[in-house]
N, C-alpha and C. Protein backbone atom coordinates (compact mmCIF):
# COMPACT_ATOMS: atom_id res chain seq x y z
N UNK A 1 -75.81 122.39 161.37
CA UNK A 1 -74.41 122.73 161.28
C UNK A 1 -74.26 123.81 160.22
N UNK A 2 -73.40 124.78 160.50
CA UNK A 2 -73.17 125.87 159.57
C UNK A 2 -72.82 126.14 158.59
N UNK A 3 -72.53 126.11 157.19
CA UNK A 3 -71.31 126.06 156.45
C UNK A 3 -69.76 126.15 156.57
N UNK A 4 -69.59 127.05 157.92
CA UNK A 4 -68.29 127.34 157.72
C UNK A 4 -67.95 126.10 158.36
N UNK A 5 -68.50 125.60 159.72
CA UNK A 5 -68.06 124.18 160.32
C UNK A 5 -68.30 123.01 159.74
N UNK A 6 -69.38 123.00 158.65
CA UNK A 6 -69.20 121.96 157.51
C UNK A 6 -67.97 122.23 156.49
N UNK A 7 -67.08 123.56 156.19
CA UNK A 7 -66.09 123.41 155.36
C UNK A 7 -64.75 122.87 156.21
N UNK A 8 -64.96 123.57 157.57
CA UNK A 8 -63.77 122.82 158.82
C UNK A 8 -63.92 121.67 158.15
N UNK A 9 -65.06 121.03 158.77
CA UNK A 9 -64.96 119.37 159.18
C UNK A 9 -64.42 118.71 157.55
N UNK A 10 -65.19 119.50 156.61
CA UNK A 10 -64.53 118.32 155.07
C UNK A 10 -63.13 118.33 154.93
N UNK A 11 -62.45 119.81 155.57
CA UNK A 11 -61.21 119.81 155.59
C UNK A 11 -60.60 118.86 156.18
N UNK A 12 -61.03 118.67 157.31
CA UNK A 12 -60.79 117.57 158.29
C UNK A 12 -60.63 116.39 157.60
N UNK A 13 -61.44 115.91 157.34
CA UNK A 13 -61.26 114.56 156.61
C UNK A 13 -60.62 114.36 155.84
N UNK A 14 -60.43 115.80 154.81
CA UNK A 14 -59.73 115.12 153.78
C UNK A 14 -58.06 115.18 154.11
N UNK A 15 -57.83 116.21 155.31
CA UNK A 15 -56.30 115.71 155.64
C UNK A 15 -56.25 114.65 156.29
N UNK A 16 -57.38 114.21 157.02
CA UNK A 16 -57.18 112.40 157.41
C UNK A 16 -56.85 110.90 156.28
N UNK A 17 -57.91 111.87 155.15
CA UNK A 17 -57.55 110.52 154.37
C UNK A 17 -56.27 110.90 153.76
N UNK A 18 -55.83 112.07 153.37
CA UNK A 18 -54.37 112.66 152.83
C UNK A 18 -53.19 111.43 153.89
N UNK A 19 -53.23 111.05 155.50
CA UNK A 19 -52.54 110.92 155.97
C UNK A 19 -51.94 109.75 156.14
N UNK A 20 -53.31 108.67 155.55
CA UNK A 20 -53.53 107.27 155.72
C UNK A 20 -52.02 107.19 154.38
N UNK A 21 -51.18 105.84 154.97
CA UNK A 21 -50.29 105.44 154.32
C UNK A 21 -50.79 104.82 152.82
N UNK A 22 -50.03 105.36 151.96
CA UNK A 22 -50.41 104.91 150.56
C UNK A 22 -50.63 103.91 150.52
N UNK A 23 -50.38 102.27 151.30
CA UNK A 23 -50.30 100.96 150.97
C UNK A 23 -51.51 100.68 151.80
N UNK A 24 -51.89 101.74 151.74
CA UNK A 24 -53.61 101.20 152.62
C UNK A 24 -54.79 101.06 151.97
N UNK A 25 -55.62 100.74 151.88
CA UNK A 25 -56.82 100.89 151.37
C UNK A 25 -57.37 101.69 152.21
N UNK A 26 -57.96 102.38 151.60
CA UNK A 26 -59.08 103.59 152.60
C UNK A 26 -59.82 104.32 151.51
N UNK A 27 -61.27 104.25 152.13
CA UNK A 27 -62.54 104.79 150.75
C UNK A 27 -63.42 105.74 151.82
N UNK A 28 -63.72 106.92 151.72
CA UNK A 28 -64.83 107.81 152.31
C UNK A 28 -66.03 107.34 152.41
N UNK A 29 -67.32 106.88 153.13
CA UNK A 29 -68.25 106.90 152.70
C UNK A 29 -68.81 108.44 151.92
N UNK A 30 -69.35 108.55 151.17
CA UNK A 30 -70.34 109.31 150.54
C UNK A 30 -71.41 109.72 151.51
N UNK A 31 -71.43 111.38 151.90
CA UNK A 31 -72.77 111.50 152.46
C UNK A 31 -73.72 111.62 151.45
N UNK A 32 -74.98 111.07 152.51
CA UNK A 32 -76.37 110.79 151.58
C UNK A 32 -77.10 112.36 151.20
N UNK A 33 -77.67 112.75 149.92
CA UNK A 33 -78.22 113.95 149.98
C UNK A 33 -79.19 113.95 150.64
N UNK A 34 -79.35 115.49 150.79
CA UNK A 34 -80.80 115.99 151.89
C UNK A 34 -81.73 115.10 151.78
N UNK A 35 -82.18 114.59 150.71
CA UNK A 35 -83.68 114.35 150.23
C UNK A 35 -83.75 112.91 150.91
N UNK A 36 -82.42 112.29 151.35
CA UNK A 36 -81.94 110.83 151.50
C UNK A 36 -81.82 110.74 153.14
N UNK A 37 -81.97 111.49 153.96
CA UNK A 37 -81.38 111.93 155.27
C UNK A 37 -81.82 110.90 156.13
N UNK A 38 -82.51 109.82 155.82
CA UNK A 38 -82.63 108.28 156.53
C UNK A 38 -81.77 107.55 156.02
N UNK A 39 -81.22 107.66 155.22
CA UNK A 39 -80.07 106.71 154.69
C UNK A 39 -78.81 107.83 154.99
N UNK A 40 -78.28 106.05 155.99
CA UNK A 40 -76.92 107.16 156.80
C UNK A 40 -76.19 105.76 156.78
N UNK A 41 -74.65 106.35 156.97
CA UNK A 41 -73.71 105.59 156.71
C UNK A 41 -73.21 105.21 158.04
N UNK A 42 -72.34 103.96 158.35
CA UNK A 42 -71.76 104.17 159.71
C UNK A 42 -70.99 104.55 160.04
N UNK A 43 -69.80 105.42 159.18
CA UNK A 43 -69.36 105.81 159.47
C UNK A 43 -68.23 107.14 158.43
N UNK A 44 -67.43 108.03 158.24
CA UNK A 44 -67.35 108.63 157.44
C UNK A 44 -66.11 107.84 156.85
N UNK A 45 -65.20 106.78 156.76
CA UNK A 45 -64.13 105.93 156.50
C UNK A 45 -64.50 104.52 157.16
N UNK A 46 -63.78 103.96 155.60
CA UNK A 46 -63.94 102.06 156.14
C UNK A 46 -62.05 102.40 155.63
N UNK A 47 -61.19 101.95 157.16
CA UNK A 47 -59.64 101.58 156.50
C UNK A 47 -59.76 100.12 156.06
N UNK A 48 -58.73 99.34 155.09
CA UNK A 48 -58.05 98.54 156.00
C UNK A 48 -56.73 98.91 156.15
N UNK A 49 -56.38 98.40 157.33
CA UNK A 49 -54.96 98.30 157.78
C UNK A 49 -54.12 96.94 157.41
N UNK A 50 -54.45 96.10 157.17
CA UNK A 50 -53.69 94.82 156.61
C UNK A 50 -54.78 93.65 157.95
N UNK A 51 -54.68 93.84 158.77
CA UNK A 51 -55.20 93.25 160.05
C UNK A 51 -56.14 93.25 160.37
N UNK A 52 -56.96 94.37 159.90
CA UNK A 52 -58.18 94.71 160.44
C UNK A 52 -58.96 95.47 159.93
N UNK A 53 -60.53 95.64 159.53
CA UNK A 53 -61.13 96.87 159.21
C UNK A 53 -61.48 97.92 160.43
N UNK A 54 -61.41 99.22 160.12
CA UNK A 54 -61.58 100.20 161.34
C UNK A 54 -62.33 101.42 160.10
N UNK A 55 -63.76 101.44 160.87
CA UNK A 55 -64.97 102.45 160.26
C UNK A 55 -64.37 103.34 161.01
N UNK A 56 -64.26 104.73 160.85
CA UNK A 56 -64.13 106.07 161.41
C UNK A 56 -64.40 107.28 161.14
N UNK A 57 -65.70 107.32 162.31
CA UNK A 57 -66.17 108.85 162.11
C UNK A 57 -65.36 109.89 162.21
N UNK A 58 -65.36 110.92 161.53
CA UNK A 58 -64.28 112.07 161.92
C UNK A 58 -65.55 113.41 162.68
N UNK A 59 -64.53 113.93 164.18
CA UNK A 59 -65.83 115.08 164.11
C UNK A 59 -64.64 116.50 165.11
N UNK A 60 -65.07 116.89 164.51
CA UNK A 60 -64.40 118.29 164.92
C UNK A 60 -64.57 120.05 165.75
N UNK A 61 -64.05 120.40 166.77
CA UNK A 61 -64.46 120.99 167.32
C UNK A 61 -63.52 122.32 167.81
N UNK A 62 -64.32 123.78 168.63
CA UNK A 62 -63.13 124.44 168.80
C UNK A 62 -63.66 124.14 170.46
N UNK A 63 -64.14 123.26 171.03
CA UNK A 63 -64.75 123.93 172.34
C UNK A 63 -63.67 122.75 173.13
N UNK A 64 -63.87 122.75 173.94
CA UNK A 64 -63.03 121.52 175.35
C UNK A 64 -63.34 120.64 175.25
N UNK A 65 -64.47 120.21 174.66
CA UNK A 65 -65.14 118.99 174.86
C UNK A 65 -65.93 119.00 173.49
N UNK A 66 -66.48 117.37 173.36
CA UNK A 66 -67.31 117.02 171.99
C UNK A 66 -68.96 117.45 172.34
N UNK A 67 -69.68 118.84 171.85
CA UNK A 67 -70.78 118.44 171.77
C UNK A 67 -71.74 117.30 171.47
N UNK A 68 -72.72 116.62 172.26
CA UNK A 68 -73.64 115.19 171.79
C UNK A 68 -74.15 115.66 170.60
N UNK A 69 -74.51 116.62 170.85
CA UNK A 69 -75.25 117.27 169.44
C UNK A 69 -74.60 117.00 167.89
N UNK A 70 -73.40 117.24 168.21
CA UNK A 70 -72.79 116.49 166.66
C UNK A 70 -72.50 115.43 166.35
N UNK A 71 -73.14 114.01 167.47
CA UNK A 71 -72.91 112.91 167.09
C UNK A 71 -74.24 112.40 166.88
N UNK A 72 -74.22 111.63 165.94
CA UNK A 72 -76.07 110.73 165.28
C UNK A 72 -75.92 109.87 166.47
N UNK A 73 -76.83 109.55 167.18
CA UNK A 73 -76.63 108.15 167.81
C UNK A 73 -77.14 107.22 166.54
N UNK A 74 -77.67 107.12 165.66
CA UNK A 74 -78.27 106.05 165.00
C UNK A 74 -77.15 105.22 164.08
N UNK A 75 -76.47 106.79 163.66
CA UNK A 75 -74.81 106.43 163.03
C UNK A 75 -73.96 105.27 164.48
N UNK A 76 -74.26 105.53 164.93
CA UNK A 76 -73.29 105.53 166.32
C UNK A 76 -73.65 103.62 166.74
N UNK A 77 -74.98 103.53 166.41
CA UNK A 77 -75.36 102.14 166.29
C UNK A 77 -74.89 101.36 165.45
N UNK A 78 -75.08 101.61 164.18
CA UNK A 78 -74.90 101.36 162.98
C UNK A 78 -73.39 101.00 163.12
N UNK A 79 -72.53 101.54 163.48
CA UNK A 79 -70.80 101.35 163.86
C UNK A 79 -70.68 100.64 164.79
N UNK A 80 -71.43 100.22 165.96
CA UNK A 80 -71.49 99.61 167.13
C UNK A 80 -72.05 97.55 166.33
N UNK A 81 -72.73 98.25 165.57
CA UNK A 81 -73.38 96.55 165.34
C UNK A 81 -72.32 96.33 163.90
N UNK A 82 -71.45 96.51 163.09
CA UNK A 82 -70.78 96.49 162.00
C UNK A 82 -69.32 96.25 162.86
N UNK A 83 -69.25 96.62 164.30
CA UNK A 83 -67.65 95.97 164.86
C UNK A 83 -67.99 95.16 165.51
N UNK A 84 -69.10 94.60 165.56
CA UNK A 84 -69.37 92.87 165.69
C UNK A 84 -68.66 91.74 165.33
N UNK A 85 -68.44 92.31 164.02
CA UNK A 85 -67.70 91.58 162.84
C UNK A 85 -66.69 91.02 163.40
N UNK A 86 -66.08 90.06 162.57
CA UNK A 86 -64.74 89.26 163.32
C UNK A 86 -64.02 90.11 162.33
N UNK A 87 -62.80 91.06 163.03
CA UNK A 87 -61.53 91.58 162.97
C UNK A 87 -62.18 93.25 162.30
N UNK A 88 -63.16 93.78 163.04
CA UNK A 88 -63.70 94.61 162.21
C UNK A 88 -63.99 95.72 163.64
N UNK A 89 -63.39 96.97 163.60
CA UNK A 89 -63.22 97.84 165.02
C UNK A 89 -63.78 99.56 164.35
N UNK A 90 -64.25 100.08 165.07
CA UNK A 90 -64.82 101.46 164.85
C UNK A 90 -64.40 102.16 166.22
N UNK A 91 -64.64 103.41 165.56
CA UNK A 91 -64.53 104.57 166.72
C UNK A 91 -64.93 106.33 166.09
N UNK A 92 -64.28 107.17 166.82
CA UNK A 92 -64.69 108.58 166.52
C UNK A 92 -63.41 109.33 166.57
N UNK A 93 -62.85 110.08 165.46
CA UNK A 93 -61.12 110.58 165.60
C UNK A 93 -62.12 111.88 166.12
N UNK A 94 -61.66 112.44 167.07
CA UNK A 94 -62.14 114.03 167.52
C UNK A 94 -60.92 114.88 167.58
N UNK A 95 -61.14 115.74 166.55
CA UNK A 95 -59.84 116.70 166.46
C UNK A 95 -60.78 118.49 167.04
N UNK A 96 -59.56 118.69 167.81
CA UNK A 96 -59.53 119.98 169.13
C UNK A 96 -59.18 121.13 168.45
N UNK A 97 -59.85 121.67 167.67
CA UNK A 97 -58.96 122.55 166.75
C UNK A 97 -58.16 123.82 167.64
N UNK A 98 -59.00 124.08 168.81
CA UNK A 98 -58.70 124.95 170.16
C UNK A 98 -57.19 124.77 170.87
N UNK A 99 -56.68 123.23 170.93
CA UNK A 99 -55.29 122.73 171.19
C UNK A 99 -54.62 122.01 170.30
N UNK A 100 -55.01 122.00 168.86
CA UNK A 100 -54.06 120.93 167.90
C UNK A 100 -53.98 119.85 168.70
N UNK A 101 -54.95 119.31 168.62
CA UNK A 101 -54.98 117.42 169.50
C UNK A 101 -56.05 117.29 168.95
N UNK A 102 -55.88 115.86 168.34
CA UNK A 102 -56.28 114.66 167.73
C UNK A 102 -56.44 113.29 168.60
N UNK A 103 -57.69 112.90 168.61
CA UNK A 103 -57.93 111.50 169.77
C UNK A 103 -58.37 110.24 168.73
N UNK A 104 -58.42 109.80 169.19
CA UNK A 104 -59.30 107.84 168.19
C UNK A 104 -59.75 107.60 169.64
N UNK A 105 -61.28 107.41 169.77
CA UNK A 105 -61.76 106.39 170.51
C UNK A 105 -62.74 105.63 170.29
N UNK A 106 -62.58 104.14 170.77
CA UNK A 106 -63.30 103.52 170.34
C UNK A 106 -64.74 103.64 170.64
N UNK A 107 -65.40 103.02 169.62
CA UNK A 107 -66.91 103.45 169.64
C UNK A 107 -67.41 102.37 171.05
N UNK A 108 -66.98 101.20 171.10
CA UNK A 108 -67.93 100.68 171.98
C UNK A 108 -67.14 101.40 173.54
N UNK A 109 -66.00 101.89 173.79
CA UNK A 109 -66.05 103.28 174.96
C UNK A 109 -66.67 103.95 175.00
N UNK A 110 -67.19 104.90 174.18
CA UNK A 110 -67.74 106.05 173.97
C UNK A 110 -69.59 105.45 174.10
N UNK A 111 -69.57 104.23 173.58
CA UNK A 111 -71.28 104.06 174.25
C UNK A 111 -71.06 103.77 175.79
N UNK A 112 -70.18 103.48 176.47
CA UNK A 112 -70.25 102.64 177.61
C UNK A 112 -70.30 103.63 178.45
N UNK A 113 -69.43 105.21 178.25
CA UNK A 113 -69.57 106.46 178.67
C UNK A 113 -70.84 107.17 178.37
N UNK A 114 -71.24 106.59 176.93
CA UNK A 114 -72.70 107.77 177.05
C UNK A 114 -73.78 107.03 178.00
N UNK A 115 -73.58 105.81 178.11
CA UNK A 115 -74.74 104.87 178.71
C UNK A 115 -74.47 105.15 180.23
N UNK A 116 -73.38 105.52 180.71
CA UNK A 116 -73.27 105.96 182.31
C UNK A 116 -73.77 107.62 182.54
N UNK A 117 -73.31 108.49 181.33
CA UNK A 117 -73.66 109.52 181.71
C UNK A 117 -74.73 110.18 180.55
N UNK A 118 -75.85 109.75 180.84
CA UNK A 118 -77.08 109.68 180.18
C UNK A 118 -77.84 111.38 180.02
N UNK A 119 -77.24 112.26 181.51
CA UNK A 119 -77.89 113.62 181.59
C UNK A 119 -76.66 114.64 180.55
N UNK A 120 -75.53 113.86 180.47
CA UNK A 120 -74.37 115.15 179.86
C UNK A 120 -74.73 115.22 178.51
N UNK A 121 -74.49 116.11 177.91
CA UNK A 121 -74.72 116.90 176.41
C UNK A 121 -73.42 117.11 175.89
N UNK A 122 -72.22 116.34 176.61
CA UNK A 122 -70.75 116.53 176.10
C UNK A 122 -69.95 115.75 176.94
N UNK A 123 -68.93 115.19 175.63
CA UNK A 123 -68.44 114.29 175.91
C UNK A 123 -66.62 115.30 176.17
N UNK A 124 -66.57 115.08 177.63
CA UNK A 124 -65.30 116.05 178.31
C UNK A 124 -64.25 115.02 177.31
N UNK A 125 -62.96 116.47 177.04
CA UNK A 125 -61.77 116.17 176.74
C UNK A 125 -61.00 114.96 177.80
N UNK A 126 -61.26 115.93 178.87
CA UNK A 126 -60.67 115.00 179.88
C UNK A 126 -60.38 113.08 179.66
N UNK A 127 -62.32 112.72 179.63
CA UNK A 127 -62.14 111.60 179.77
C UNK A 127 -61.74 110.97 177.63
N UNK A 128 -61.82 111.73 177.18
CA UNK A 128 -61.13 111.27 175.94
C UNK A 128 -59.71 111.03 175.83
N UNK A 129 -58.25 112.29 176.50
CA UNK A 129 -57.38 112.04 177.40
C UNK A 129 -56.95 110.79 177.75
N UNK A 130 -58.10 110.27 178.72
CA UNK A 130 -57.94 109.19 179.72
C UNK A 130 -57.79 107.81 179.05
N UNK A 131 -59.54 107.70 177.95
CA UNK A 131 -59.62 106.76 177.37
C UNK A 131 -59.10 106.33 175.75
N UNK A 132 -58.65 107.68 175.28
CA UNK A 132 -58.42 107.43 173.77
C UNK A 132 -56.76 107.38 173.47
N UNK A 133 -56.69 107.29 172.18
CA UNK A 133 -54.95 107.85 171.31
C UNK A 133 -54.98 108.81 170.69
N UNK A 134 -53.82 109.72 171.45
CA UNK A 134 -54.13 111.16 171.12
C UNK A 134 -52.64 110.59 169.36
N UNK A 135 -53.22 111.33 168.16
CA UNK A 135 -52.21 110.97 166.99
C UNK A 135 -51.33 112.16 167.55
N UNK A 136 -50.10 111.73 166.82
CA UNK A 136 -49.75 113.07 166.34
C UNK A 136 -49.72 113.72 164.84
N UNK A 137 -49.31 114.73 164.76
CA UNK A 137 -49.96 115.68 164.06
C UNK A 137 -48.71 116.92 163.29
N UNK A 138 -49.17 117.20 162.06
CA UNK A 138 -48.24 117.97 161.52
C UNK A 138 -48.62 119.15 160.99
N UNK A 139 -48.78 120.07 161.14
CA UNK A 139 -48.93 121.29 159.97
C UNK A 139 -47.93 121.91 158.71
N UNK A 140 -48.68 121.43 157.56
CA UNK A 140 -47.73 121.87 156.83
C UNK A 140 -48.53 122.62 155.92
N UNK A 141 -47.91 124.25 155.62
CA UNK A 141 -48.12 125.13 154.96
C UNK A 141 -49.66 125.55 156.04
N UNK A 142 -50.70 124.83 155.24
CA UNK A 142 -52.75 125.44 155.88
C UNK A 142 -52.80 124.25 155.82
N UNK A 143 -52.46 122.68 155.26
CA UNK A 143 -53.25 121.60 156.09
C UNK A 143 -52.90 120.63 156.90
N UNK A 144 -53.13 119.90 157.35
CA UNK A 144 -53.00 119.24 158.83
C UNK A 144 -52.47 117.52 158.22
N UNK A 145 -51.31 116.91 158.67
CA UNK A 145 -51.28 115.56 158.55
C UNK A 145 -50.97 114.67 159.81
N UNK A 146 -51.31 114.09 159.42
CA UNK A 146 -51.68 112.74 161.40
C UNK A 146 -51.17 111.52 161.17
N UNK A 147 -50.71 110.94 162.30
CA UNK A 147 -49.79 110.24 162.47
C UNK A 147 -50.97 108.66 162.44
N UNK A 148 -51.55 108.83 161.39
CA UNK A 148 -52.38 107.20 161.24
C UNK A 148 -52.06 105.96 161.29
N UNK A 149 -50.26 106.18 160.82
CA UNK A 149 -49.55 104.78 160.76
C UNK A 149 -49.36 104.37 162.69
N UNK A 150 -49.41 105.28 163.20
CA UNK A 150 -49.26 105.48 165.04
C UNK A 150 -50.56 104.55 165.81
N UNK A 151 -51.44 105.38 164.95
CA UNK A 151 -52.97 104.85 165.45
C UNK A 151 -53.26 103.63 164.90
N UNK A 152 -52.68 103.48 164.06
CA UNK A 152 -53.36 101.68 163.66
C UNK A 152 -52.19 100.81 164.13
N UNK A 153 -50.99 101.30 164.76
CA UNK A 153 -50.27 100.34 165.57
C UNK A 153 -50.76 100.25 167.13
N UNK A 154 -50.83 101.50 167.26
CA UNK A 154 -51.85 101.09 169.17
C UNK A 154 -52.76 100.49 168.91
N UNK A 155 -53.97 100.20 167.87
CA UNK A 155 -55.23 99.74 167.74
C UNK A 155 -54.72 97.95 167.69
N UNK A 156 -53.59 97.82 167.04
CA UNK A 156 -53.48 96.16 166.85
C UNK A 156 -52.81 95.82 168.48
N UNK A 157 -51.57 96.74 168.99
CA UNK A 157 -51.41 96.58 170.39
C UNK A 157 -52.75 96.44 171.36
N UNK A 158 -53.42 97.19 171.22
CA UNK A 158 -54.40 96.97 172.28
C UNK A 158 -55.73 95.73 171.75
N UNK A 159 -56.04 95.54 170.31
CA UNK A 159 -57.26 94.76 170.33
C UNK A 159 -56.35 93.26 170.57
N UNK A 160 -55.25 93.16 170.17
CA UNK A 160 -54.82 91.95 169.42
C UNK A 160 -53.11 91.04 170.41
N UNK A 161 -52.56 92.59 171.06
CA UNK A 161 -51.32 92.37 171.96
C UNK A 161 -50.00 92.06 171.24
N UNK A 162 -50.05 92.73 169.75
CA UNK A 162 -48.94 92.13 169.37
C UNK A 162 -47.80 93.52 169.09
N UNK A 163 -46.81 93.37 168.92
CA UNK A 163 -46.10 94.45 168.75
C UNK A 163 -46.11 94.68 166.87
């Protein structure tokens, strides 16, 4: 990855965690230095929301779709066996920098899609669209704020059914 799409993506995150409601808990994982590059985290955020923990990778793009190439599968495990947990949910926010759209999908979708389509090298907008929650989204002044309080109310609607 390049520098300039490593300064995108930190941007990225840090207007994600900018967006998370103050009465939240929310901590970054720390990436591991070079020298450390087997020690990987599962994910780039542990929230809580009051209800639930939700790990979330952030990954960012200008193309139509998510290159595979920018996702670890090993990370991708690592988040898959940690929402095992009782009341404990992961996924991948993919922000479109090409259309200002923002998705959350869950990680165990996104294996169930890579495990059907085993030859693709990208994961289409389309079926992110189909299967994810697109946030919404604000620009103010140069940085970006997202509608997180949105996304952790569909996440308890859909894991849990409650309003």
């Amino acid at each position: 990855m390049g520098s300039k799409s490593k300064k995108v993506g930190n941007k990225f995150q840090e207007d994600f965690q900018n967006s998370v409601p103050e009465n939240l808990y929310c901590d970054r994982y720390k990436d591991s230095p070079v020298r450390f590059r087997k020690v990987t985290n599962p994910a780039d955020f542990f929230l809580n929301s009051g209800w639930y923990l939700l790990l979330i990778e952030c990954k960012t793009t200008d193309d139509n779709h998510l290159p595979l190439k920018n996702i670890r599968m090993d990370q991708i495990w690592k988040m898959l066996v940690h929402t095992c947990k009782f009341n404990t949910f992961g996924g991948l926010l993919i922000n479109f920098r090409k259309f200002n759209e923002t998705y959350f999908v869950f990680v165990s979708d996104f294996v169930y899609w890579y495990l059907s389509h085993k030859t693709a090298n990208a994961l289409p907008l389309s079926w992110i669209k189909e299967h994810g929650y697109r946030l919404s989204q604000k620009k103010i002044v140069s940085r970006w704020r997202y509608g997180v309080a949105g996304l952790l109310h569909w996440i308890k609607e859909v894991k849990y059914h409650v309003d």
